[in-house]
N, C-alpha and C. Protein backbone atom coordinates (compact mmCIF):
# COMPACT_ATOMS: atom_id res chain seq x y z
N UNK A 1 -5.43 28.55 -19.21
CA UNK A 1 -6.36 27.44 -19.18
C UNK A 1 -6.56 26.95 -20.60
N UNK A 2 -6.18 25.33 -20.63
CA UNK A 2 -6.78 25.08 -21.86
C UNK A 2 -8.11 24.85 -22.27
N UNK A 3 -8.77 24.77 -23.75
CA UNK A 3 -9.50 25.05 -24.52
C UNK A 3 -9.93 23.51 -23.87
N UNK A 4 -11.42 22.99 -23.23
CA UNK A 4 -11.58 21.69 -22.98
C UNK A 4 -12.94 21.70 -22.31
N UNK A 5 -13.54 20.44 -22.39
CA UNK A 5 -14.39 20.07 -21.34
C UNK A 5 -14.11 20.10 -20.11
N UNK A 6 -14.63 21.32 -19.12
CA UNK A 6 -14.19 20.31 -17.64
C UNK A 6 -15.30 20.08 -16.88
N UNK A 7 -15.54 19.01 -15.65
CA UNK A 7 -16.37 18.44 -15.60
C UNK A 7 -16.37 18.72 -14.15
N UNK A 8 -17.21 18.78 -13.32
CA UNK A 8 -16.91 18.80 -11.58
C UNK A 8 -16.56 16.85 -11.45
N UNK A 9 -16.01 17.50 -10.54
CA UNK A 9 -16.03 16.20 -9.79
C UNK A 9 -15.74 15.54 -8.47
N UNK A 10 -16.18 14.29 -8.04
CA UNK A 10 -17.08 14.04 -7.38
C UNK A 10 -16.14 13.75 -6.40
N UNK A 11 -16.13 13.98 -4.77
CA UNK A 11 -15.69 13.88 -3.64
C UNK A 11 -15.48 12.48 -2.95
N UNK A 12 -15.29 11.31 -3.29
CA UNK A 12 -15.22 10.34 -2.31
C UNK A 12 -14.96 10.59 -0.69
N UNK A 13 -16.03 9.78 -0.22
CA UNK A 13 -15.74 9.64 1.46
C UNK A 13 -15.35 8.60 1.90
N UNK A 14 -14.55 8.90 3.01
CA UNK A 14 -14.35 7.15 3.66
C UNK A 14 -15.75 7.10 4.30
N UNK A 15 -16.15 5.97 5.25
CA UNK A 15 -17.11 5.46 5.71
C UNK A 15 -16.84 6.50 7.37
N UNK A 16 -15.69 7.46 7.72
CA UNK A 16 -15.87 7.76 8.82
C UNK A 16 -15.95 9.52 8.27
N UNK A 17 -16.20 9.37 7.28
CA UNK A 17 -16.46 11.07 6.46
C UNK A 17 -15.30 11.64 5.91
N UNK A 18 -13.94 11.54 6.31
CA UNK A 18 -12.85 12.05 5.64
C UNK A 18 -13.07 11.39 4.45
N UNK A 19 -12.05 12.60 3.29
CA UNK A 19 -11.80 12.36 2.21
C UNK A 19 -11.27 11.49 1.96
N UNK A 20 -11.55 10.27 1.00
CA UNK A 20 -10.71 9.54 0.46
C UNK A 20 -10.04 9.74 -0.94
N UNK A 21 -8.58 10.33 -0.39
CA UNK A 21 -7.78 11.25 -1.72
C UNK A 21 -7.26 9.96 -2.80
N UNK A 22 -6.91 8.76 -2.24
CA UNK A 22 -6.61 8.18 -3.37
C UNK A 22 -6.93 7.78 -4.34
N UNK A 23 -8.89 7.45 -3.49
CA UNK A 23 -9.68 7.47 -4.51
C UNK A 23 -9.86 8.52 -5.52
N UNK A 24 -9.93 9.66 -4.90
CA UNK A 24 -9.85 10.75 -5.50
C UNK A 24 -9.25 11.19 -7.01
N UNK A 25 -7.85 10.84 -6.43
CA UNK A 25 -7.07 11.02 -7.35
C UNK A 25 -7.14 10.15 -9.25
N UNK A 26 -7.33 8.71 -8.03
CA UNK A 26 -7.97 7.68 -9.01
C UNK A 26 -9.17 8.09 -10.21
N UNK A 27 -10.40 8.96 -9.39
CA UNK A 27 -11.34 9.33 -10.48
C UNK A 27 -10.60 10.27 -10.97
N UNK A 28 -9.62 11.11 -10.89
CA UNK A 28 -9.70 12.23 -11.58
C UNK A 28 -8.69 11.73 -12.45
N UNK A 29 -7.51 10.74 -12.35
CA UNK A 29 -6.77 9.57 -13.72
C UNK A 29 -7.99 9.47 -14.74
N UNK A 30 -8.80 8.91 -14.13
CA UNK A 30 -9.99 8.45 -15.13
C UNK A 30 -10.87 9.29 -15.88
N UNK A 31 -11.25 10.47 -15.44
CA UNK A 31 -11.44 11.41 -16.39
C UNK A 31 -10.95 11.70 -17.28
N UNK A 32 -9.19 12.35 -16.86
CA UNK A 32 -8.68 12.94 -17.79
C UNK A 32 -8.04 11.58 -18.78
N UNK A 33 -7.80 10.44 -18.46
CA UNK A 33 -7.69 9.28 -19.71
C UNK A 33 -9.14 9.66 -20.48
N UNK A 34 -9.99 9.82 -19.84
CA UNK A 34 -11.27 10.21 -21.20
C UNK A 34 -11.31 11.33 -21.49
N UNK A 35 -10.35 12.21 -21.70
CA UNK A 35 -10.17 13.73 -22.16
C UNK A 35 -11.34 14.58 -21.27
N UNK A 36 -11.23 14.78 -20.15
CA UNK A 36 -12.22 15.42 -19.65
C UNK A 36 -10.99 16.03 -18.46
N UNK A 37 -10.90 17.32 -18.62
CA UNK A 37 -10.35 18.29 -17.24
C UNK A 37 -10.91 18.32 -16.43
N UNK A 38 -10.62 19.36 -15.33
CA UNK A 38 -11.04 18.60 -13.91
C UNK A 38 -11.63 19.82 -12.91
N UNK A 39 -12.81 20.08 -12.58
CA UNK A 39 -13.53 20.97 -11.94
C UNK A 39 -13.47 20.62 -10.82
N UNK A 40 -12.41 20.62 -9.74
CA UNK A 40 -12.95 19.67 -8.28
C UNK A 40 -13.42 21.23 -7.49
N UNK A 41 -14.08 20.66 -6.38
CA UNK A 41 -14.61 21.87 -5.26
C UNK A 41 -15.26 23.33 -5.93
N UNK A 42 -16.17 22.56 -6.98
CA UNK A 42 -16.85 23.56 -7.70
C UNK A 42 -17.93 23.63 -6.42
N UNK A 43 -19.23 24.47 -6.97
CA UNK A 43 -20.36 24.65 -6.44
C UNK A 43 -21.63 24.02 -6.66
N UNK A 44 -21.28 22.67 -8.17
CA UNK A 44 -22.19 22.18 -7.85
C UNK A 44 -22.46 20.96 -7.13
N UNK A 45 -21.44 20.41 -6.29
CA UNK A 45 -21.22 19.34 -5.92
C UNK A 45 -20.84 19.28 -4.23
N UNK A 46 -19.86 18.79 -3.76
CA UNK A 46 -19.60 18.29 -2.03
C UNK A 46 -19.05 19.71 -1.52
N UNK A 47 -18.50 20.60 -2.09
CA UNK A 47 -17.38 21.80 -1.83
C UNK A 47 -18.16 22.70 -0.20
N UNK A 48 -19.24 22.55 -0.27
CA UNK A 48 -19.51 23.42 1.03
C UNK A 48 -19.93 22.89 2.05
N UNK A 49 -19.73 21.79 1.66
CA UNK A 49 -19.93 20.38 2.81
C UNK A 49 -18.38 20.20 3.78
N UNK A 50 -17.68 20.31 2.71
CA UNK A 50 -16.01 20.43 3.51
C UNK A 50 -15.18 21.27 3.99
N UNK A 51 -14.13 21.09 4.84
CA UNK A 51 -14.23 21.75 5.98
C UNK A 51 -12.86 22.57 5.18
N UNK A 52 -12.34 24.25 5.13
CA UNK A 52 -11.26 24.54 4.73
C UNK A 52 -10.03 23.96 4.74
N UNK A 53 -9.62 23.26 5.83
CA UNK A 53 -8.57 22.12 6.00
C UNK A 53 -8.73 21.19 5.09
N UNK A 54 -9.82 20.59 4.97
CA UNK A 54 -10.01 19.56 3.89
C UNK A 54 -9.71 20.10 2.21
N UNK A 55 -10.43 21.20 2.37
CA UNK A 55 -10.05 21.58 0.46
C UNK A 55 -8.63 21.76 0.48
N UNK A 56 -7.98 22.21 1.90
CA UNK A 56 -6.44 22.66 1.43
C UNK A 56 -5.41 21.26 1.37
N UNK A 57 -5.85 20.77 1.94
CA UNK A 57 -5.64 18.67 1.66
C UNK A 57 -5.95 18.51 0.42
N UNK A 58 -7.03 18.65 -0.28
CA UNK A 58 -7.36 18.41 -1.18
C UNK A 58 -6.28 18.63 -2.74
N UNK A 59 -6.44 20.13 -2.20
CA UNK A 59 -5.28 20.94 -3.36
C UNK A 59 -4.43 20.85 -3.40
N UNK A 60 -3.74 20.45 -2.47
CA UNK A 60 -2.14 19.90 -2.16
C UNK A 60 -2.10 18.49 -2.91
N UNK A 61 -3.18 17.46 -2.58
CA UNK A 61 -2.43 16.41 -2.65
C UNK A 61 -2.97 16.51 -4.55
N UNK A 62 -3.50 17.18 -5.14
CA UNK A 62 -3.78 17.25 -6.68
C UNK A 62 -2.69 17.95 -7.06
N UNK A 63 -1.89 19.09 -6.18
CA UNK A 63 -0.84 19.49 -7.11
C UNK A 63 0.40 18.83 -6.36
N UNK A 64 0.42 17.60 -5.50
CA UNK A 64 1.57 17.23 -5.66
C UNK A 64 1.25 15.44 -5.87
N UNK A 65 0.14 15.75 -6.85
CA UNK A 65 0.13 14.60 -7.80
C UNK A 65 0.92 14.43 -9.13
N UNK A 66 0.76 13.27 -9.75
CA UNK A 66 1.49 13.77 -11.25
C UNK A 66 0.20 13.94 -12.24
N UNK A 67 -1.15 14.51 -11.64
CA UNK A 67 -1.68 14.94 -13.04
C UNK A 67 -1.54 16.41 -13.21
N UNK A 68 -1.53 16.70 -14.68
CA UNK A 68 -1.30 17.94 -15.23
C UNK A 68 -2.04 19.34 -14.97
N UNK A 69 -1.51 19.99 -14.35
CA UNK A 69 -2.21 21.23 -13.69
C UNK A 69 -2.43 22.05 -14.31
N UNK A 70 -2.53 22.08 -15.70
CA UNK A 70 -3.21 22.69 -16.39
C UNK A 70 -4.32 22.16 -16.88
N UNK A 71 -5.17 21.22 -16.59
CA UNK A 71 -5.97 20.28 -16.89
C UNK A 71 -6.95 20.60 -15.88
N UNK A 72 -6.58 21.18 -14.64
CA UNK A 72 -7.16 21.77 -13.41
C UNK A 72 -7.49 22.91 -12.93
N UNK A 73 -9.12 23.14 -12.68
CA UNK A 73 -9.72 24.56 -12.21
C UNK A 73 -10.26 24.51 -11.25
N UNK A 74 -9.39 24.81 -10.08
CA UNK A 74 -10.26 24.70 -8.76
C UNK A 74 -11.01 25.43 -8.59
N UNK A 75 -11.60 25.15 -7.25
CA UNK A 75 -12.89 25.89 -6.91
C UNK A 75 -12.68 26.51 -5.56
N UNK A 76 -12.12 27.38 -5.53
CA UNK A 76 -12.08 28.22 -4.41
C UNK A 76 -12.57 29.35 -3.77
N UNK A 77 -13.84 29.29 -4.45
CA UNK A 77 -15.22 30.39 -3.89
C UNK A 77 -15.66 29.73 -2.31
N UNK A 78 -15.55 30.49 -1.82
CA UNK A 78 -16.26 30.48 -0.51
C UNK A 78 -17.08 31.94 -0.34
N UNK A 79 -17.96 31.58 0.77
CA UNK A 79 -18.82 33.08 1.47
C UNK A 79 -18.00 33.66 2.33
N UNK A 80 -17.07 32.91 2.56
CA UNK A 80 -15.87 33.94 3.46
C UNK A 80 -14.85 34.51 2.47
N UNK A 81 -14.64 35.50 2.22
CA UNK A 81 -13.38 36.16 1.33
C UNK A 81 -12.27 35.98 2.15
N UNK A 82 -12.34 35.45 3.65
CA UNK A 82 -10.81 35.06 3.72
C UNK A 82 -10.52 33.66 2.90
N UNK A 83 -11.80 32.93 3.47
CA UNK A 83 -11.51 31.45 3.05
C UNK A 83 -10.72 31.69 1.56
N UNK A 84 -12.16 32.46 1.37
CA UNK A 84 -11.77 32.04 -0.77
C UNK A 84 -10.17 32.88 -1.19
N UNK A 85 -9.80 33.34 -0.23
CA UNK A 85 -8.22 34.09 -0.38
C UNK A 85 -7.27 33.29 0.20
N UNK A 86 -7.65 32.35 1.05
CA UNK A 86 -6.83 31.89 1.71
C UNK A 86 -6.49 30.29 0.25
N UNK A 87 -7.57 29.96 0.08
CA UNK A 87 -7.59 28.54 -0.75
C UNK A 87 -7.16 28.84 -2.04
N UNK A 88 -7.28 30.39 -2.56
CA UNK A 88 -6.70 30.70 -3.58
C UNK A 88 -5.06 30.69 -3.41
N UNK A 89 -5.09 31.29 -2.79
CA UNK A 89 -3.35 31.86 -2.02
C UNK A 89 -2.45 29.87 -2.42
N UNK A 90 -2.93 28.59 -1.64
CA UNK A 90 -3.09 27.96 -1.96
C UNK A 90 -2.90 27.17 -2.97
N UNK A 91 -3.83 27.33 -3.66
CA UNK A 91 -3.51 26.85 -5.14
C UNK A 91 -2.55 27.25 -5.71
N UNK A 92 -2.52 28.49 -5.71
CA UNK A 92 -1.27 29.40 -6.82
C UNK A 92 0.20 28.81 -6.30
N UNK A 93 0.20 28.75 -5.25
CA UNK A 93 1.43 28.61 -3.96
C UNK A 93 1.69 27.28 -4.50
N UNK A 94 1.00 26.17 -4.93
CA UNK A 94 0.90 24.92 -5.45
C UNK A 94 0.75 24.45 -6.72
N UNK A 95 1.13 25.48 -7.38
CA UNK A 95 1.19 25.62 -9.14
C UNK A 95 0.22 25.04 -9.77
N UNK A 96 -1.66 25.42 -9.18
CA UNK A 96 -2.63 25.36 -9.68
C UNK A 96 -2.81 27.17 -10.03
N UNK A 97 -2.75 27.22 -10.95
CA UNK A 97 -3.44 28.72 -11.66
C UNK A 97 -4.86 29.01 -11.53
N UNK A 98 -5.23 28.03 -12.42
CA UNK A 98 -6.79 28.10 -12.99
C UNK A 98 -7.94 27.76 -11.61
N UNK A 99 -8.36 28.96 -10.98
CA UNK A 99 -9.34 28.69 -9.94
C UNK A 99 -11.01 29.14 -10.75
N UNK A 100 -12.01 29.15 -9.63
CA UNK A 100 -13.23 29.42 -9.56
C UNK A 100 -13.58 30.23 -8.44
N UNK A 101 -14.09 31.46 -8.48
CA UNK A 101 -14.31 32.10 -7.61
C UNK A 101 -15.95 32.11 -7.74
């Protein structure tokens, strides 16, 4: 993990509650153009609001984005130790390293 600010960040919804990833993706361009790395599905924000399917959507479509995955620390704490094994499993599987338990 590099040496950096990272920042949570923030979940867009469509208007029927799914994620809207493009937006998504879009804020998280815009961060890191302002030097800010990328905390998504931390704990202080939407992460326990969404459904495990959704974070694993989530993590997929960030590591088969073109932003830099080292720039990225997911958040894959859950109260279920499968969940949080399963979303870890996940990330790594998707050449995100840097999680949050």
């Amino acid at each position: 993990m590099q040496k950096s600010v990272y920042s949570a960040v923030l979940t867009p919804f469509k208007k029927d509650l799914s994620i809207d990833i493009k937006l998504f993706i879009s804020h998280c361009e815009f961060l890191l153009n302002n030097n800010i790395s990328l905390a998504p599905l931390g704990t202080t924000g939407e992460a326990n609001s969404i459904s495990i399917s959704e974070k694993i959507d989530l993590i997929k479509a960030l590591a088969n984005s073109d932003l830099p995955k080292e720039k990225i620390i997911i958040g894959t704490g859950n109260s279920s130790f499968v969940d949080a094994s399963l979303l870890t499993k996940v990330a790594v599987e998707n050449g995100i390293y840097s999680v949050l338990l």
